[in-house]
N, C-alpha and C. Protein backbone atom coordinates (compact mmCIF):
# COMPACT_ATOMS: atom_id res chain seq x y z
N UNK A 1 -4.57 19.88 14.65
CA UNK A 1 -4.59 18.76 13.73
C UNK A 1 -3.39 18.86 12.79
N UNK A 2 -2.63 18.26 12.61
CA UNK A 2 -1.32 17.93 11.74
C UNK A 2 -1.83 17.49 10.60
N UNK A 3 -1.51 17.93 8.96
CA UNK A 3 -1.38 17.23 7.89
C UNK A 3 -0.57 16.60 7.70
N UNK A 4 -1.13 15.52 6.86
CA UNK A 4 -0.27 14.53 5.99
C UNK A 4 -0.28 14.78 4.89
N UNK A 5 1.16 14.15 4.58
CA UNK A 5 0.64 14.20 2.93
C UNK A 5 0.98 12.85 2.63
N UNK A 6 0.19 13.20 1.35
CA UNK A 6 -0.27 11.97 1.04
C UNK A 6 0.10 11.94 -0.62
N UNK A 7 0.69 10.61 -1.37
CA UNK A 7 1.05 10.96 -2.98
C UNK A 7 -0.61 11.30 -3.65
N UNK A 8 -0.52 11.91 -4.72
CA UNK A 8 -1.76 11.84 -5.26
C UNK A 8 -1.94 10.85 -7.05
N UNK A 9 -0.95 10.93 -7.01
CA UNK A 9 -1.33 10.28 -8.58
C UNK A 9 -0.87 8.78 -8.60
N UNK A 10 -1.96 7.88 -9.07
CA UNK A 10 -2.68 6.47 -8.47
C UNK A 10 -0.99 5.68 -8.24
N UNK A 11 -0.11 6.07 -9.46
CA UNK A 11 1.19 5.22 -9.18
C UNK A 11 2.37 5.32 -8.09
N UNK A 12 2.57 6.81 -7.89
CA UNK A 12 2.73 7.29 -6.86
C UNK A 12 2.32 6.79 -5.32
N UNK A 13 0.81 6.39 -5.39
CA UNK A 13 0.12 6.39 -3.92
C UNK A 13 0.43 4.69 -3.87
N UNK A 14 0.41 3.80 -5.23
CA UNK A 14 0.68 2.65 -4.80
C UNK A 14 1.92 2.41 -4.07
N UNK A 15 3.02 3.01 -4.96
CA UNK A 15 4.82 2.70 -4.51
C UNK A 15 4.77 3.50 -2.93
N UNK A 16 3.95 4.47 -2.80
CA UNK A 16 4.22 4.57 -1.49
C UNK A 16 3.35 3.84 0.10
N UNK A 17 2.12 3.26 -0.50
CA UNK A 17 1.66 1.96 0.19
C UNK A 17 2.58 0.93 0.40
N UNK A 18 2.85 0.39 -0.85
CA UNK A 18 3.65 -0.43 -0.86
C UNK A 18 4.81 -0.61 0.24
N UNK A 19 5.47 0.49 0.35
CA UNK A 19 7.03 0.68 0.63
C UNK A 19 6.86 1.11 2.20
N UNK A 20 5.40 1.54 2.42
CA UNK A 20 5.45 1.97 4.25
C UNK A 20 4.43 1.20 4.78
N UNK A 21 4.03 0.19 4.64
CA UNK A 21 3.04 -0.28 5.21
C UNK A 21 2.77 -1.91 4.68
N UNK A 22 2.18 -2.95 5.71
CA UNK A 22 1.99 -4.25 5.53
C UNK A 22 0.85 -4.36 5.03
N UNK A 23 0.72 -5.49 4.11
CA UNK A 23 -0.67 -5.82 3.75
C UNK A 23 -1.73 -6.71 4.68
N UNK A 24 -2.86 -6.26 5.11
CA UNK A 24 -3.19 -7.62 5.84
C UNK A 24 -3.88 -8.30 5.21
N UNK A 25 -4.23 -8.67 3.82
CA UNK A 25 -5.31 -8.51 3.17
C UNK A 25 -3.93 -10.13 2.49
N UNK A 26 -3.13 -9.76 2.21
CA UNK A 26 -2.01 -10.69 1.73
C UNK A 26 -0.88 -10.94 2.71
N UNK A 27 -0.77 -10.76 3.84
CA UNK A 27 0.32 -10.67 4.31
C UNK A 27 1.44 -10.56 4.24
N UNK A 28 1.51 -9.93 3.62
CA UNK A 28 2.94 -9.42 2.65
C UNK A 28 3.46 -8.15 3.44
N UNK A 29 5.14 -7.97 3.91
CA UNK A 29 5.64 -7.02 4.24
C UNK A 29 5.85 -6.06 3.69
N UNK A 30 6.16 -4.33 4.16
CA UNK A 30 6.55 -3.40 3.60
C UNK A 30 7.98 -3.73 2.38
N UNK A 31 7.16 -3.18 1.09
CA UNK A 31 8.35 -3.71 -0.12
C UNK A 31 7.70 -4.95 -0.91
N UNK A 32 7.29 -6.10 -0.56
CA UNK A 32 6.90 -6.98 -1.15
C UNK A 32 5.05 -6.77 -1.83
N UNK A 33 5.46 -7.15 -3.12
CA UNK A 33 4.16 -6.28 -3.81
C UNK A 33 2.51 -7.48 -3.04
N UNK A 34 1.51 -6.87 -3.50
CA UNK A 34 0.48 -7.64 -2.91
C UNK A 34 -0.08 -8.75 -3.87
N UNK A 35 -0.67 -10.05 -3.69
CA UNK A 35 -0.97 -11.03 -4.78
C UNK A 35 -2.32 -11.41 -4.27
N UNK A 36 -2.66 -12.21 -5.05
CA UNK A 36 -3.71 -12.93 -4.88
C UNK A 36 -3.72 -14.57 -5.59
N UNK A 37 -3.75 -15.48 -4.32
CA UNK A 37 -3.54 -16.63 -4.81
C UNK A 37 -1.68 -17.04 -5.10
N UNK A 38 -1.04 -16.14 -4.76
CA UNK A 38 0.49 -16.33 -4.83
C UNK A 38 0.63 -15.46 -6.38
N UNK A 39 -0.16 -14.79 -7.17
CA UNK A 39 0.35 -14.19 -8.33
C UNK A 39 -0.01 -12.79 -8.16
N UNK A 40 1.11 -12.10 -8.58
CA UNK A 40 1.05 -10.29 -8.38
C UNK A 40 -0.15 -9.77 -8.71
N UNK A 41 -0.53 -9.01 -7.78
CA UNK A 41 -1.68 -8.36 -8.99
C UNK A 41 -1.05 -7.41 -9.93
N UNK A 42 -1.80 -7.20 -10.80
CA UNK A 42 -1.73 -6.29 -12.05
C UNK A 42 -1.45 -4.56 -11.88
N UNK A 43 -0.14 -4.75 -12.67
CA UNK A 43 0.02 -3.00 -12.67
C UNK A 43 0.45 -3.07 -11.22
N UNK A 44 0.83 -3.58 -10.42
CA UNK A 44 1.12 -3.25 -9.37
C UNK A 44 0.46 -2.41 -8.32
N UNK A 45 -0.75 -2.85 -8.06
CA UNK A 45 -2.20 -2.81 -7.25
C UNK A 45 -1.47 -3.43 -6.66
N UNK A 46 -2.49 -2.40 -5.21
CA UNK A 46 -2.18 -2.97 -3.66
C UNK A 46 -3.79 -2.98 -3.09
N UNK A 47 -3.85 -3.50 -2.52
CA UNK A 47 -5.14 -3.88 -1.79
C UNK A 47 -5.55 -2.78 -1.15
N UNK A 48 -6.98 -2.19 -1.15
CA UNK A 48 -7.67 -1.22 0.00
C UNK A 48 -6.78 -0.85 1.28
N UNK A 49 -7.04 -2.11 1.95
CA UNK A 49 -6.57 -2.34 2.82
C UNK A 49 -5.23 -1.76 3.44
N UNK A 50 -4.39 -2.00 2.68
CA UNK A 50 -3.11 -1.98 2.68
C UNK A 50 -2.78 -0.30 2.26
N UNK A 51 -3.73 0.24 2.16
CA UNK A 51 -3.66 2.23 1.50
C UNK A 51 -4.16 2.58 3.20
N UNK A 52 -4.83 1.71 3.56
CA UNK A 52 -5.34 2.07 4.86
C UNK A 52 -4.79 2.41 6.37
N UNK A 53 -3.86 0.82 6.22
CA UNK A 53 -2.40 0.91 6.79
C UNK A 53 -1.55 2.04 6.13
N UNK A 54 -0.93 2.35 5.36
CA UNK A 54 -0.17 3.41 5.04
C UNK A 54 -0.25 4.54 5.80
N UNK A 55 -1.82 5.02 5.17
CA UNK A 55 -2.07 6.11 6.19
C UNK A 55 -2.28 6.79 7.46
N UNK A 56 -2.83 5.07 8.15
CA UNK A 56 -2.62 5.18 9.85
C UNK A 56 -1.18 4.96 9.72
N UNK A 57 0.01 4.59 9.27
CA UNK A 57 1.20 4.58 9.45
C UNK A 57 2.08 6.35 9.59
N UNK A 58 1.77 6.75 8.60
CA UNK A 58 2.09 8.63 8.22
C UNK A 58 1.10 9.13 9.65
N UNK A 59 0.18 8.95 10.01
CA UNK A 59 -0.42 9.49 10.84
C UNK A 59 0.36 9.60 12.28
């Protein structure tokens, strides 16, 4: 079994969701932040979803 790593501190784990992985939740590409309704979310939250993708991505 291979580790990943993974960021641990919440701002960290967003910028790196963000930056390797698509949202499907917003359809938004790797880099483009996630919204709801066309407006950013807050603090720069990314969707469940989209942490989910990341990590099957590193995997």
């Amino acid at each position: 079994m291979t580790r990943v790593w993974l960021p641990r501190r919440r701002s960290a784990r967003r910028a790196w969701a963000r930056t390797v992985a698509c949202c499907p939740t917003c359809q938004v590409t790797p880099g483009v932040p996630c919204h709801r309704n066309g407006i950013a979310l807050p603090d720069g939250a990314v969707h469940a979803r989209r942490y989910q993708e990341a990590e099957e991505t590193a995997a």
